[in-house]
Protein backbone atom coordinates (compact mmCIF):
# COMPACT_ATOMS: atom_id res chain seq x y z
CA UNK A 1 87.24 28.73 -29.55
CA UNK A 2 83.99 30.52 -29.16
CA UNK A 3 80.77 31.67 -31.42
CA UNK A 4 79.84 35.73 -31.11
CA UNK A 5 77.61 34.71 -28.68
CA UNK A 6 80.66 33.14 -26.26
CA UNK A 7 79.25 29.87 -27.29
CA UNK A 8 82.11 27.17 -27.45
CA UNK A 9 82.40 26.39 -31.07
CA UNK A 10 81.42 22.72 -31.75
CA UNK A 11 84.50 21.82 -33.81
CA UNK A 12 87.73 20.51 -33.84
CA UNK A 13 90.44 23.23 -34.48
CA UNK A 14 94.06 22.74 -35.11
CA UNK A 15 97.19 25.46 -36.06
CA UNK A 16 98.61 24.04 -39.17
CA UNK A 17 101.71 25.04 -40.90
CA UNK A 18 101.67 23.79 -44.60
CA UNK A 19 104.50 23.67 -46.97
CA UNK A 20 104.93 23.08 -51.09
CA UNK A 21 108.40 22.75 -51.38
CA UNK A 22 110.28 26.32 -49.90
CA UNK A 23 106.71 27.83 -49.68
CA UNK A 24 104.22 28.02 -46.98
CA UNK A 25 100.92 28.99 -45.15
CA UNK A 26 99.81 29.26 -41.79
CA UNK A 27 96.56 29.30 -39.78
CA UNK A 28 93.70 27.79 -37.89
CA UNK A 29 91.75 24.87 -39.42
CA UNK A 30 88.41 24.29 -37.95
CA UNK A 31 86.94 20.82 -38.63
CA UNK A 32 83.38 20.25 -38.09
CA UNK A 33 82.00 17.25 -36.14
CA UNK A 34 80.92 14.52 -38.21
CA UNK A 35 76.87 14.71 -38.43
CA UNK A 36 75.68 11.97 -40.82
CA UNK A 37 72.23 13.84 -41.13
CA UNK A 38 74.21 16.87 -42.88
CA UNK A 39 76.58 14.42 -44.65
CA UNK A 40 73.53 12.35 -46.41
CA UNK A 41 72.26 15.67 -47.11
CA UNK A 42 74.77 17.72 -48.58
CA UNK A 43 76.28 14.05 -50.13
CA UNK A 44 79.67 16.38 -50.55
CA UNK A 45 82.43 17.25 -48.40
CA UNK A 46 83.37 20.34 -48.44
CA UNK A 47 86.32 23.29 -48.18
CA UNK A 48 86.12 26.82 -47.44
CA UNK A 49 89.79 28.77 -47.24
CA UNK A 50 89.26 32.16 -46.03
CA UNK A 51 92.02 34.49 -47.03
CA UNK A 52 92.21 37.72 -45.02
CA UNK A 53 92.99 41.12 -46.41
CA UNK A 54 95.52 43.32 -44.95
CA UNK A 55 96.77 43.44 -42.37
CA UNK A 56 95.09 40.24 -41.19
CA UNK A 57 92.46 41.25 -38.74
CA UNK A 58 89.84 40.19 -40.87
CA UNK A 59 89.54 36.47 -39.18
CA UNK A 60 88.40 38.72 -35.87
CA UNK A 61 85.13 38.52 -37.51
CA UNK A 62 85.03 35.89 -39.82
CA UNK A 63 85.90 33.32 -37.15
CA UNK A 64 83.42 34.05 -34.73
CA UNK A 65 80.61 35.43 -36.76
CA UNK A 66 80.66 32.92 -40.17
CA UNK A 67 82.73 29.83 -39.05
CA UNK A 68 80.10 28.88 -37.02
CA UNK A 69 77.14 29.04 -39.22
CA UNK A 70 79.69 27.18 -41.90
CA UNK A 71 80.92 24.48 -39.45
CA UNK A 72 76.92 23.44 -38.94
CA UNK A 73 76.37 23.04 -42.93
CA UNK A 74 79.52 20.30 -42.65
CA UNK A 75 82.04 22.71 -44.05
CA UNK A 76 85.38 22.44 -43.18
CA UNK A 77 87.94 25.82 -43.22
CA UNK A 78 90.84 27.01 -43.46
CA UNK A 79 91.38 30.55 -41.81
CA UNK A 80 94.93 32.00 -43.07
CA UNK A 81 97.11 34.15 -40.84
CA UNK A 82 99.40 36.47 -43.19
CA UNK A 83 103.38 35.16 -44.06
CA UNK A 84 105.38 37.84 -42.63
CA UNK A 85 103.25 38.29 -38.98
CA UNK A 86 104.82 39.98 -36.36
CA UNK A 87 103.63 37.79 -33.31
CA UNK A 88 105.17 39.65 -30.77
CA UNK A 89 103.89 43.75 -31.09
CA UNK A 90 101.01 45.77 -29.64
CA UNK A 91 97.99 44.07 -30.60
CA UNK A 92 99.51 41.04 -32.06
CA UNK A 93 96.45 38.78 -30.91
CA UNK A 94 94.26 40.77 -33.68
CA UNK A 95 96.06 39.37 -36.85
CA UNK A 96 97.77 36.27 -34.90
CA UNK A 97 94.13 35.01 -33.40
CA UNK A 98 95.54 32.03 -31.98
CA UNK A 99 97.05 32.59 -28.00
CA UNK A 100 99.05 29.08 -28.70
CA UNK A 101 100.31 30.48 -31.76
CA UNK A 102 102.06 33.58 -30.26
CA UNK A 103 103.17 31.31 -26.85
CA UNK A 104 105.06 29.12 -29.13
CA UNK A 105 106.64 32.06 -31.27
CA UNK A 106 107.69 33.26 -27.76
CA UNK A 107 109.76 30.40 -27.09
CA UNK A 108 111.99 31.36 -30.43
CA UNK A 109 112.48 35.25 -29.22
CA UNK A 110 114.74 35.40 -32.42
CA UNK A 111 111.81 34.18 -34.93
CA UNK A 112 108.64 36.02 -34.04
CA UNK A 113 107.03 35.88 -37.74
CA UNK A 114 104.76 33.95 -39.33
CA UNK A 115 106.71 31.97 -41.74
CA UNK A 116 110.34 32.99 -42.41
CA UNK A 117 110.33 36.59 -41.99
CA UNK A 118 109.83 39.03 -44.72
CA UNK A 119 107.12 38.82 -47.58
CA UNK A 120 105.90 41.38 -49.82
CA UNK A 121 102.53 41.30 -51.04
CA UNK A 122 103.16 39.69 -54.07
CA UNK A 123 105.35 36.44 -52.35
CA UNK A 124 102.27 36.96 -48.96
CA UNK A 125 100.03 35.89 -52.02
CA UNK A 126 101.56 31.97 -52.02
CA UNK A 127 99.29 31.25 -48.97
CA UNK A 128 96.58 30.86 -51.56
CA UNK A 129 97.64 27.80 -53.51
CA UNK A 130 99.68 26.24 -50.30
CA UNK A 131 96.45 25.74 -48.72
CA UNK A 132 94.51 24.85 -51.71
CA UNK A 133 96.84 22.16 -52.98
CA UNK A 134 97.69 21.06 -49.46
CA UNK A 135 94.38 20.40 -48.17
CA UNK A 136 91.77 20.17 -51.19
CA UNK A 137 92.54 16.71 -52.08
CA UNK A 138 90.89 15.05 -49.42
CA UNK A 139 87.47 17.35 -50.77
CA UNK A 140 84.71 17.08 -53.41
CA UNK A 141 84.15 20.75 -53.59
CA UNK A 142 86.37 23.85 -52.56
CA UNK A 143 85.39 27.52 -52.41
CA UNK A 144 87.88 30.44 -52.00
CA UNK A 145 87.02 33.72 -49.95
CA UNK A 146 88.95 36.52 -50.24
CA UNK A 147 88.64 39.82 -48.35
CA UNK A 148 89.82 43.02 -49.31
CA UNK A 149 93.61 42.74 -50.72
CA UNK A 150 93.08 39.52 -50.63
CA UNK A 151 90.86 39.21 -53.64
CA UNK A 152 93.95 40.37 -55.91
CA UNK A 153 96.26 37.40 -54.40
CA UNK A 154 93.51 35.11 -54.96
CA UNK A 155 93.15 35.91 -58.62
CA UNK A 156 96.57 36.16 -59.07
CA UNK A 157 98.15 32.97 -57.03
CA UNK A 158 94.82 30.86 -58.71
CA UNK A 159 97.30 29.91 -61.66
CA UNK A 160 99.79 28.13 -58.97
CA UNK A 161 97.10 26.06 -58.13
CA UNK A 162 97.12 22.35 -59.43
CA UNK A 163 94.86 21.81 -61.98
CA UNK A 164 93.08 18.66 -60.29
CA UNK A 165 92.72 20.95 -57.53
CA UNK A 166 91.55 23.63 -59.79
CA UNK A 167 88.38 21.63 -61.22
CA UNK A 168 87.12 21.21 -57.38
CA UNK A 169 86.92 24.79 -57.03
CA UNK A 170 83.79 26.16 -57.96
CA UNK A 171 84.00 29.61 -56.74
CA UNK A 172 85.60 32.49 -55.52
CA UNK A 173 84.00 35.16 -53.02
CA UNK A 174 85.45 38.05 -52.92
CA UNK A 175 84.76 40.56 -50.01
CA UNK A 176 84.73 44.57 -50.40
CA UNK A 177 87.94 42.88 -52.52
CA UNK A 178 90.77 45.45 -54.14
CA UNK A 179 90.61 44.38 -57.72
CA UNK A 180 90.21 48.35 -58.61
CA UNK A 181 94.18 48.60 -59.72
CA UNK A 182 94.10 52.36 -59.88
CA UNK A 183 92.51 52.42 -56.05
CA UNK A 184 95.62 49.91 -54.84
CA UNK A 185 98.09 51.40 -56.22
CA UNK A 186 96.29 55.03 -55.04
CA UNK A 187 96.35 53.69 -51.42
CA UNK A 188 99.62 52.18 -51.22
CA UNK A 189 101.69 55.61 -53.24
CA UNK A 190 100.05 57.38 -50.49
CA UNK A 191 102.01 55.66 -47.86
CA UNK A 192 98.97 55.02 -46.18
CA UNK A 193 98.46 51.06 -46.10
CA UNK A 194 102.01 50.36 -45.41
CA UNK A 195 102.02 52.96 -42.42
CA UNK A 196 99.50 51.26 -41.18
CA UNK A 197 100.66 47.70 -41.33
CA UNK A 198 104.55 48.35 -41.08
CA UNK A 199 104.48 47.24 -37.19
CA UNK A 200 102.59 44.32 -38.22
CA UNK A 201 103.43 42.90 -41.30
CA UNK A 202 106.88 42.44 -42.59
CA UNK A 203 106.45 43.44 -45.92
CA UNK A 204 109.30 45.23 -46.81
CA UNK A 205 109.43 48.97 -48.73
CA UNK A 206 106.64 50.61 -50.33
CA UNK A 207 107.90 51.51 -53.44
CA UNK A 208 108.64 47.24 -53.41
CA UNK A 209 105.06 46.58 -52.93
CA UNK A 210 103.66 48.84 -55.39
CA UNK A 211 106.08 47.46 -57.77
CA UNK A 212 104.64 43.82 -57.12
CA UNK A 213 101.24 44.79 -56.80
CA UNK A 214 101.52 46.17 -60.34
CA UNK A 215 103.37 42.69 -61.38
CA UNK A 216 100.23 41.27 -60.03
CA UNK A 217 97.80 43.21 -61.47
CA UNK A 218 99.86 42.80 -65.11
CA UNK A 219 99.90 39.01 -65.25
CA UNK A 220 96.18 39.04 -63.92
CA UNK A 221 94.89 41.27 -67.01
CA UNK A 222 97.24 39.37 -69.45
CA UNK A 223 95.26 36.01 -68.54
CA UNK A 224 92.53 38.06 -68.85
CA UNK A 225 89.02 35.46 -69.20
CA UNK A 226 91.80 32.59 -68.48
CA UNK A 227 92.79 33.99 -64.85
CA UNK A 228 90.41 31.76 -63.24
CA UNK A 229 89.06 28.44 -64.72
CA UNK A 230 85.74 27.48 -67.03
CA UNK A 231 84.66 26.11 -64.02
CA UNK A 232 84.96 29.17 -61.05
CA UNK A 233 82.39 31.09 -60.73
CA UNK A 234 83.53 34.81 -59.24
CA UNK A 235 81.03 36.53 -56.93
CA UNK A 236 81.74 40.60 -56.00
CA UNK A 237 79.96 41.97 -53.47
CA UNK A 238 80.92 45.62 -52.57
CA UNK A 239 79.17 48.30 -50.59
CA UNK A 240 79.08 51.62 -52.16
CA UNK A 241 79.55 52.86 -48.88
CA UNK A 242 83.36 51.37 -48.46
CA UNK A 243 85.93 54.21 -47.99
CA UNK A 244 88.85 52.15 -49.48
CA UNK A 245 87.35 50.35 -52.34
CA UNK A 246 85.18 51.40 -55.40
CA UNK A 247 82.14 49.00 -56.62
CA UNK A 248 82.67 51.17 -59.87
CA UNK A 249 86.38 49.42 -59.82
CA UNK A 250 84.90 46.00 -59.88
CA UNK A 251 82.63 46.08 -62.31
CA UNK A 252 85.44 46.79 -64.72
CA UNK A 253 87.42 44.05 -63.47
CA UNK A 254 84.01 41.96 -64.13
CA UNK A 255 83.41 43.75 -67.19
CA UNK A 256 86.87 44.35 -68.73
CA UNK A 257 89.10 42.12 -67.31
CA UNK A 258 87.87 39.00 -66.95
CA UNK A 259 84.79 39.18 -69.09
CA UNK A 260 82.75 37.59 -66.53
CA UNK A 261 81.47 37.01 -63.40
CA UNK A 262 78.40 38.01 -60.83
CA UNK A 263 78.68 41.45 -58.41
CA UNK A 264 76.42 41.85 -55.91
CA UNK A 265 76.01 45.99 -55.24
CA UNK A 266 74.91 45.82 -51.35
CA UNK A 267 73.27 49.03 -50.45
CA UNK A 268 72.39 47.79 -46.97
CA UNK A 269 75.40 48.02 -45.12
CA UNK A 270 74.45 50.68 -42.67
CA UNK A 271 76.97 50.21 -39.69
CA UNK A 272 80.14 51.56 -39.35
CA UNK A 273 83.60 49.56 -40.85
CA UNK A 274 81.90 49.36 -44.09
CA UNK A 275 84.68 47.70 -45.54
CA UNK A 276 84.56 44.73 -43.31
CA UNK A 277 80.25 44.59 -44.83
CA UNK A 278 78.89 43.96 -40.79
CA UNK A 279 75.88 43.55 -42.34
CA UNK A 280 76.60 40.10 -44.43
CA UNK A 281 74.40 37.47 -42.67
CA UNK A 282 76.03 34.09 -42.32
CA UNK A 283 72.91 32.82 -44.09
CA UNK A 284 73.39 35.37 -46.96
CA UNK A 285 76.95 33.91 -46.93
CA UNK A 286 76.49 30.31 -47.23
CA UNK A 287 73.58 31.39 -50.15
CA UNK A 288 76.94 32.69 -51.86
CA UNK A 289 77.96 28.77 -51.53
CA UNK A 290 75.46 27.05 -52.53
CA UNK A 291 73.49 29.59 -55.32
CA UNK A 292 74.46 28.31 -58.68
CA UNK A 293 74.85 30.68 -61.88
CA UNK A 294 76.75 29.57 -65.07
CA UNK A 295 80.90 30.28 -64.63
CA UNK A 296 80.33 32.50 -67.76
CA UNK A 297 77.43 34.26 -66.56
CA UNK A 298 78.22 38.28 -66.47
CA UNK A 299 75.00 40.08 -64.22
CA UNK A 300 75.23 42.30 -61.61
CA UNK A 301 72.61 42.87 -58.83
CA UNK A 302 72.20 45.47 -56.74
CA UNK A 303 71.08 44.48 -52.79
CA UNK A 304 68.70 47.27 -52.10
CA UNK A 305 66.73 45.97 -48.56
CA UNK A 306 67.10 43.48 -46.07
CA UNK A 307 63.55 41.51 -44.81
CA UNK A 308 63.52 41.70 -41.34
CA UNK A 309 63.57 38.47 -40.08
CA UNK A 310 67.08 38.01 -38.87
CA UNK A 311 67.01 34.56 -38.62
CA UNK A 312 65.92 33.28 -42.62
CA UNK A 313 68.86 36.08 -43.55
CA UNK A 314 66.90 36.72 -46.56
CA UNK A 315 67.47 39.88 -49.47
CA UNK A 316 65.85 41.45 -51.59
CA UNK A 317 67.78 41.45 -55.59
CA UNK A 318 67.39 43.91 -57.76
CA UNK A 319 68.76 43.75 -61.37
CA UNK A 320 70.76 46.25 -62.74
């Protein structure tokens, strides 16, 4: 495993498979090396799980550009790799990310999926409490990032989580994430997401993945303030310059649907895959982990400039 530099990552990192009774989750665990300096200082340890949106090729930059930076604050995390996987089509090592991985699906030439073959994106969303309740036990504190579609499962699986697991959990971070219901549903009617990640995921028929994103998006709006504990905070940050996902969409989640909650509006992002938000500094990042505002706190901020010094990572806020 390497930095974005080429660096060799200073960590230990492990494929795990991880099961709660028929369900599962799969993906790379990176475990820092122990540094009592950091440990006296951050006098926690720590979890991040990073849940990718579709179709999974979201941990091509999150692994190499904000694992490392993570790793040297004495995080631990928990990359996912989506149920469902096809491990042996063009491009596989994208969403798979792991050459091991794909060797060992290889020897099974009947089995080449992640997990047990096909998973819509209401059952792909299981991955989120499998990992939480598998690992999170062994943590003081545990903080969820979502990108994209992944925001939705997040939100939605959170109730599947166990409660003593739940009270570690202080936030969720979700990434240019689709909680804009009208926008999902938009995308996948048009035939256009599921084109797309057909020869990659196994995800079954459109019509069945509207259906359960709908399911999703109706149990997450009947919990409304309860879909996420007292004691989660939920950070938004959108780019109004994202093709696929409205900043106008989560503001109403914020606003209407779960009453709550602190969006970040980054005007900054000025290179292109504006989705993915190149711009988001691993320093502005682990300021999402460690900045502090009351779970019930409902503000948004909009980014408007970056100070040029790469290295502090530093923004300017606005309130809105």
């Amino acid at each position: 495993e390497v930095d974005r530099e080429g660096e060799p990552l200073k960590a230990e990192v492990f494929w795990v498979r991880l099961q709660e009774e028929s369900q599962l989750a799969e993906g790379k665990l990176f475990v820092p090396p122990k540094n009592e300096s950091i440990e006296k200082k951050a006098g926690k340890n720590k979890l991040v799980i990073f849940h990718p949106g579709l179709p999974g090729d979201g941990n091509t930059w999150f692994e190499p550009k904000h694992v490392p930076a993570l790793l040297e604050q004495g995080y631990t995390v928990m990359a996912i790799r989506h149920l469902g996987t096809n491990t042996d089509t063009e491009n596989a090592e994208k969403y798979v990310h792991c050459p091991e991985r794909q060797a060992k699906a290889a020897e099974t030439k009947n089995h080449p999926y992640i997990g047990e073959g096909k998973y819509n994106e209401q059952e792909e969303a299981q991955e989120v409490h499998v990992s939480a309740n598998a690992l999170s036990s062994n943590f003081d504190e545990v903080a969820l990032i979502a990108h994209s579609s992944a925001a939705l499962n997040t939100i939605y699986d959170f109730k599947n989580i166990k409660p003593e697991i739940q009270s570690k959990i202080n936030r969720v971070i979700s990434l240019s994430g689709f909680t804009d219901r009208d926008i999902w549903t938009e995308n996948m009617s048009t035939r256009k997401d599921m084109e797309y990640c057909a020869p990659i995921l196994n995800m079954g028929s459109v019509q069945e993945n509207i259906d359960a994103i709908e399911a999703m998006f109706d149990d997450i709006e009947e919990r409304g303030e309860d879909a996420l504990p007292e004691n989660t905070m939920l950070f938004q940050i959108n780019t109004p310059k994202d093709p696929y996902v409205r900043a106008e969409g989560a503001a109403y989640f914020k606003d209407e649907v779960l009453g709550r909650g602190i969006n970040i509006v980054d005007k900054t992002q000025n290179k292109e895959d504006y989705h993915d938000l190149n711009n988001l500094r691993p320093e502005t990042l682990l300021r999402l982990l460690k900045f502090f505002h009351a779970p019930e706190a409902n503000k948004t901020h909009t980014v408007s400039k970056q100070e040029p010094n790469p290295n502090r990572g530093k923004i300017i806020k606005q309130k809105s």
